[in-house]
Protein backbone atom coordinates (compact mmCIF):
# COMPACT_ATOMS: atom_id res chain seq x y z
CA UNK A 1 315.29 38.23 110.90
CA UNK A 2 315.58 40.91 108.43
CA UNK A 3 312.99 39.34 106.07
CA UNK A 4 310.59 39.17 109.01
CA UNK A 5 311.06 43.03 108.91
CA UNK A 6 311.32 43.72 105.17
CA UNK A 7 308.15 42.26 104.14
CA UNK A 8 305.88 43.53 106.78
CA UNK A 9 307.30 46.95 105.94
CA UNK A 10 306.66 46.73 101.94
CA UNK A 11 303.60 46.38 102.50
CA UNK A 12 302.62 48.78 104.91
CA UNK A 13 304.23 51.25 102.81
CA UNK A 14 301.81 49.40 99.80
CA UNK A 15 298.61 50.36 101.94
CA UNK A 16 299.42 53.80 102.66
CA UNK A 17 299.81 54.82 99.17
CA UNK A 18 297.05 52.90 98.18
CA UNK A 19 294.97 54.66 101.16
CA UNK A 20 296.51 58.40 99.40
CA UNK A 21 295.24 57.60 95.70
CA UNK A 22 291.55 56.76 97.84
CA UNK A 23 291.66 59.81 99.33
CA UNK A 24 292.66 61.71 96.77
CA UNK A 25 289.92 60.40 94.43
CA UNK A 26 287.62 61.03 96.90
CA UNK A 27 288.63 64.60 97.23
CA UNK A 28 287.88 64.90 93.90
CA UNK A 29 284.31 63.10 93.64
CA UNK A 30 283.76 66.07 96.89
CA UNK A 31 284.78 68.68 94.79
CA UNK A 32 282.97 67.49 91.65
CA UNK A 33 279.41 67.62 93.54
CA UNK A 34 280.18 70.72 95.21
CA UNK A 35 281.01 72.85 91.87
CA UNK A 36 277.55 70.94 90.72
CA UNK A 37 275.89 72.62 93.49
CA UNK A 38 277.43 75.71 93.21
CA UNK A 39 275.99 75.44 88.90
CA UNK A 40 272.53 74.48 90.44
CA UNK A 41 272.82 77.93 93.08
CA UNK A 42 273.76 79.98 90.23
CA UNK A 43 270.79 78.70 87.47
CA UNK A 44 268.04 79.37 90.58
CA UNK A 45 269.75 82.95 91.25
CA UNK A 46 269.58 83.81 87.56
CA UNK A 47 266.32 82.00 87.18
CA UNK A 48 264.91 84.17 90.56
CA UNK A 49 267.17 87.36 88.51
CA UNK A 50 264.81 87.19 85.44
């Protein structure tokens, strides 16, 4: 009985931290595109600023 509960367990607990380094990655590709649009915004202002 207690294996039946063990291993089931293991790897639930093996998909959510999987799932947390995915979203964490992903939070960072979000954040990588966003300061790239935010370098874009700021060459167009200073390009507009000449």
């Amino acid at each position: 009985m207690k294996g039946k509960i063990v291993f089931p367990a293991m790897f639930l607990a093996a998909m959510l931290l999987a799932a947390c380094n995915t979203v964490e990655g992903v939070g960072e590709d979000v954040q990588a595109g966003g300061e790239a649009i935010e370098d874009t915004a700021q060459d167009v202002e200073d390009d507009i600023n000449k």
